[in-house]
N, C-alpha and C. Protein backbone atom coordinates (compact mmCIF):
# COMPACT_ATOMS: atom_id res chain seq x y z
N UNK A 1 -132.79 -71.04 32.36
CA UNK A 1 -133.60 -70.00 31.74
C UNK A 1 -133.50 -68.77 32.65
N UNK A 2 -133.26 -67.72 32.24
CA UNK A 2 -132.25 -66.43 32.86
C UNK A 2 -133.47 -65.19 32.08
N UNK A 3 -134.44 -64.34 32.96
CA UNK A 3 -135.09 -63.83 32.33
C UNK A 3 -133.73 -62.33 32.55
N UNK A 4 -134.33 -61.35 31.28
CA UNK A 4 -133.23 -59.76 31.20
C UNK A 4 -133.34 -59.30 32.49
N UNK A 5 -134.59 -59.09 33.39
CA UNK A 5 -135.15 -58.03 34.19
C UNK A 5 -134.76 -59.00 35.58
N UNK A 6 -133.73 -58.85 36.05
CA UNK A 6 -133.85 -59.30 37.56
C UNK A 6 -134.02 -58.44 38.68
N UNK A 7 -134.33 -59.22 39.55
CA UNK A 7 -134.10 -57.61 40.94
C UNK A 7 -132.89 -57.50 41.22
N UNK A 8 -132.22 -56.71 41.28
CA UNK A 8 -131.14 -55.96 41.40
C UNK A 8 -129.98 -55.73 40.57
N UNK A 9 -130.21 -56.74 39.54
CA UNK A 9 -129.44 -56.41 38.37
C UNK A 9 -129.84 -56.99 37.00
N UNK A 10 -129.48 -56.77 36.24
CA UNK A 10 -130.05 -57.51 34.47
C UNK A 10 -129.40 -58.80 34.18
N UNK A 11 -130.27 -59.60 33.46
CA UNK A 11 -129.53 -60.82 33.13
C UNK A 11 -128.70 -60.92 32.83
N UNK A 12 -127.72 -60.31 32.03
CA UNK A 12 -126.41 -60.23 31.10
C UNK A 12 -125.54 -60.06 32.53
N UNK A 13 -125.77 -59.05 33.44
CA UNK A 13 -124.35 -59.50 34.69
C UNK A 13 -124.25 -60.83 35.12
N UNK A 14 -125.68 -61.09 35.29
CA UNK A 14 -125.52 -62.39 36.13
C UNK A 14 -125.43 -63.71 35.42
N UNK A 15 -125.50 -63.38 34.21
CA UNK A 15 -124.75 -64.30 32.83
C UNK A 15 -123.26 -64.19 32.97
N UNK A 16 -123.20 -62.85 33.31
CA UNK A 16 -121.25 -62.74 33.41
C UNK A 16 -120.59 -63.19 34.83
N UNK A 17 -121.50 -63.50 35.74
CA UNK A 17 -121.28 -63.62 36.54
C UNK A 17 -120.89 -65.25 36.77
N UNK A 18 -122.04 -66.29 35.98
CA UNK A 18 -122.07 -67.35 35.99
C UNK A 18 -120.68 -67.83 35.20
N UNK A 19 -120.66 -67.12 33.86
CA UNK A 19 -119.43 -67.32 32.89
C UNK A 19 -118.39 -67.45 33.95
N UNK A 20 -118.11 -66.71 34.93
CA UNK A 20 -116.94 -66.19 35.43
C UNK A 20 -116.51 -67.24 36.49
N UNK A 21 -117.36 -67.75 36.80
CA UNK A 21 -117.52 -68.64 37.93
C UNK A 21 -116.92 -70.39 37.51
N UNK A 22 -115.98 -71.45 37.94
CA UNK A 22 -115.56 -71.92 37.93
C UNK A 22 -116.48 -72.85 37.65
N UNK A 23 -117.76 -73.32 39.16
CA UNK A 23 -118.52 -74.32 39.26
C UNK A 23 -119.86 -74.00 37.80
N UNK A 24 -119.91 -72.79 37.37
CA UNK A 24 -120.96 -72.46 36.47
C UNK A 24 -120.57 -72.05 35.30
N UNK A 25 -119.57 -72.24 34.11
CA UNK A 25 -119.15 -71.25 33.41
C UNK A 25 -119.32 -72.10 32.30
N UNK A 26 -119.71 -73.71 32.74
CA UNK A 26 -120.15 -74.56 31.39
C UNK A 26 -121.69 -74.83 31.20
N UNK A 27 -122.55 -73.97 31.80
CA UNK A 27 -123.44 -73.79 32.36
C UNK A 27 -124.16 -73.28 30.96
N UNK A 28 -125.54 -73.96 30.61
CA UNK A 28 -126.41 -73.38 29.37
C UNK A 28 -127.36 -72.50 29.54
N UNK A 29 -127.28 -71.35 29.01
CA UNK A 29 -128.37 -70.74 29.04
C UNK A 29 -129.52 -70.17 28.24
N UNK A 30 -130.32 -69.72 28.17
CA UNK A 30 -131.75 -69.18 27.84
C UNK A 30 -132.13 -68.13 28.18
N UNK A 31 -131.98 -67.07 27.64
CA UNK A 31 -132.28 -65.45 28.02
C UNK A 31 -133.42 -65.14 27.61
N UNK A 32 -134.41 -64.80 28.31
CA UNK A 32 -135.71 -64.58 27.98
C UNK A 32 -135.62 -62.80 28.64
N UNK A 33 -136.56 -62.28 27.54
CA UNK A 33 -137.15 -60.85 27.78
C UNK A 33 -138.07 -60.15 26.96
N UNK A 34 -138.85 -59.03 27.27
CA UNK A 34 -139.58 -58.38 26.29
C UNK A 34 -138.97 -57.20 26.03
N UNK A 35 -137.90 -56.73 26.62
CA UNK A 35 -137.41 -56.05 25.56
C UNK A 35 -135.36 -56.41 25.69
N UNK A 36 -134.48 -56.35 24.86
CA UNK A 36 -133.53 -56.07 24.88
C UNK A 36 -132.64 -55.01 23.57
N UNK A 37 -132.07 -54.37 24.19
CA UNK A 37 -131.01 -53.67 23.59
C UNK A 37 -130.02 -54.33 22.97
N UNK A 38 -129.45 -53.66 21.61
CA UNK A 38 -128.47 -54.60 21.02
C UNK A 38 -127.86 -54.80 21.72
N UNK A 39 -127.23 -53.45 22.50
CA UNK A 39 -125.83 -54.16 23.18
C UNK A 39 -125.87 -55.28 24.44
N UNK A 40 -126.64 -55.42 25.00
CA UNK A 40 -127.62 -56.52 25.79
C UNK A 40 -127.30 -57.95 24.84
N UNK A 41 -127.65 -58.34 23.67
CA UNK A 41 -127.73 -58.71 23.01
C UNK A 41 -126.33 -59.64 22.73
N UNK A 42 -125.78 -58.47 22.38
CA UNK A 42 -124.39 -58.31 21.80
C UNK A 42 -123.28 -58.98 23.10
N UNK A 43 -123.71 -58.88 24.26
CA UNK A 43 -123.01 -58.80 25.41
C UNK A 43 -123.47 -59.88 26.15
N UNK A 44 -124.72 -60.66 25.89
CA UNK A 44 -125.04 -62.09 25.84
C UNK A 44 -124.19 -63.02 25.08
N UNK A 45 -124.50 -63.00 23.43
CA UNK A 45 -123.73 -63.63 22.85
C UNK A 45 -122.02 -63.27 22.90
N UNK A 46 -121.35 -62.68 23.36
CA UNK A 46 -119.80 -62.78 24.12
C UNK A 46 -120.27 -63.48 25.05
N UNK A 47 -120.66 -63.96 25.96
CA UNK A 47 -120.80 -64.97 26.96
C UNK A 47 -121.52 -65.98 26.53
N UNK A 48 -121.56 -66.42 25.61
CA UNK A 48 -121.83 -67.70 25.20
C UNK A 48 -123.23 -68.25 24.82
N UNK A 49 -124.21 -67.00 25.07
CA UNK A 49 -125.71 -67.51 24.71
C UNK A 49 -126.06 -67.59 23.51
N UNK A 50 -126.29 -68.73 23.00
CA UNK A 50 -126.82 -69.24 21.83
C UNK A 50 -128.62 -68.88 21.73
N UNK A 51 -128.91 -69.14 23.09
CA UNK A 51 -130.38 -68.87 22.72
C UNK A 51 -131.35 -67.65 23.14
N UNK A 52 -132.05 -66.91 22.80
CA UNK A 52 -132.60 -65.94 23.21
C UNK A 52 -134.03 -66.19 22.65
N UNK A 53 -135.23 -65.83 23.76
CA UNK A 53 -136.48 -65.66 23.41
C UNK A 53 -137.01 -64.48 23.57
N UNK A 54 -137.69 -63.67 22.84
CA UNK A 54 -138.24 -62.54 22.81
C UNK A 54 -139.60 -62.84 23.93
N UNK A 55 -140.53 -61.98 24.74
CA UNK A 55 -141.66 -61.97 24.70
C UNK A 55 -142.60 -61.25 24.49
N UNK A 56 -143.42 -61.58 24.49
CA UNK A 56 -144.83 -63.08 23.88
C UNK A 56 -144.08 -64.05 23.69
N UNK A 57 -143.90 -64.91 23.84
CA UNK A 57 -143.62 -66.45 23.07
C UNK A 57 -144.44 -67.38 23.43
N UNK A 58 -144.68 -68.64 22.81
CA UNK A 58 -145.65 -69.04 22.94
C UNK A 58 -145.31 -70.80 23.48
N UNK A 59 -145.53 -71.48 23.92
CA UNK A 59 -145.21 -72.64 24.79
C UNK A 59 -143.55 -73.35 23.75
N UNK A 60 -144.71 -73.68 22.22
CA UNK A 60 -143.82 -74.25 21.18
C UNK A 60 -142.55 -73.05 21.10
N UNK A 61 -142.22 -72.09 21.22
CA UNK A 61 -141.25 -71.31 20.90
C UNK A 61 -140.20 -71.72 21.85
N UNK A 62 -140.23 -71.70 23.63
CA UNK A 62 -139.97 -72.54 24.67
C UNK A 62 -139.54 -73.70 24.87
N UNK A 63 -140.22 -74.51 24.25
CA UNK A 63 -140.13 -75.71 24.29
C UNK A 63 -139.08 -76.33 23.10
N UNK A 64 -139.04 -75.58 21.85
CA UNK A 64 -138.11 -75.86 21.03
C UNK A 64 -136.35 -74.99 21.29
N UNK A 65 -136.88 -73.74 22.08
CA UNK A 65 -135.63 -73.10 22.63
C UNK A 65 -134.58 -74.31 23.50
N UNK A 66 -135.70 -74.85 24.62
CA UNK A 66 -135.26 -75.99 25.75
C UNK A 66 -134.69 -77.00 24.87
N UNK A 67 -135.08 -77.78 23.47
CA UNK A 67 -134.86 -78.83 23.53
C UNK A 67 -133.73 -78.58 22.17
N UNK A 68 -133.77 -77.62 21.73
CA UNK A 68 -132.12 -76.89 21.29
C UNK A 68 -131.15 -77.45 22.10
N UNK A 69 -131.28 -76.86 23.21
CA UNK A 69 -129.87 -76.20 24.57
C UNK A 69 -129.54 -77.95 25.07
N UNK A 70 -130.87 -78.67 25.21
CA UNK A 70 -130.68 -80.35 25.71
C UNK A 70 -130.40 -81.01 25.02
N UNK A 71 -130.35 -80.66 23.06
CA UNK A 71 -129.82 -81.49 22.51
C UNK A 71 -131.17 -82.89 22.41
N UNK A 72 -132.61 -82.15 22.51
CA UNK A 72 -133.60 -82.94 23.37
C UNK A 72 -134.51 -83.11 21.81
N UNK A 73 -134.93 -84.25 20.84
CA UNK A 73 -135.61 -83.71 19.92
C UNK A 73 -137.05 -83.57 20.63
N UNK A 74 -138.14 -83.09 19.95
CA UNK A 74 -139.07 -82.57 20.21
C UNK A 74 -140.65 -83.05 19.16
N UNK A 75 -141.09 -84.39 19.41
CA UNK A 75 -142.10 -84.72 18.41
C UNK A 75 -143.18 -84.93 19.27
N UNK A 76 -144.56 -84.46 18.47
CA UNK A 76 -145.87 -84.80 18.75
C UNK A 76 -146.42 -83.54 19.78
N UNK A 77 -147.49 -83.68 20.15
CA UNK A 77 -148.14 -82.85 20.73
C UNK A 77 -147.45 -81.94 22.32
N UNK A 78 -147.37 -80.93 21.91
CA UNK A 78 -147.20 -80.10 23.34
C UNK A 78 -148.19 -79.18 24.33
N UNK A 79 -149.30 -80.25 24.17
CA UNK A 79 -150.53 -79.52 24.75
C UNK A 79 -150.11 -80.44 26.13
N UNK A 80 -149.20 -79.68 27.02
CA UNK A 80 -149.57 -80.64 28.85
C UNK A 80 -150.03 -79.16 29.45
């Protein structure tokens, strides 16, 4: 889980960065932010992100993002 806003650079480099990388490039990710730009967007999905969460989101939004990416199903209560 890769939030947009990092210190010193935005998620999408260090998405390209991981892509690029031998030991990390099969590597899943989860882009979380409150705001992104299409081309942000646009420049995620070329590197392979399937999932993106806007914020606000709310535990269940998270939790069904996570169990997408794990291939993880997801039944019964998510109050922990």
């Amino acid at each position: 889980i890769i939030d947009h806003v990092l210190p010193g650079k935005m998620g999408v480099e260090f998405i390209e960065q991981l892509k690029n990388s031998v030991k990390f490039n099969r590597m899943k990710i989860i882009l979380i932010s409150g705001y992104l730009q299409q081309e942000d967007v646009l420049a995620a999905i070329q590197y392979g992100v399937k999932n993106i969460v806007v914020k606000p989101f709310t535990r269940q939004q998270l939790v069904s993002q996570v169990s997408d990416v794990l291939k993880i199903p997801v039944d019964g209560d998510l109050s922990f």
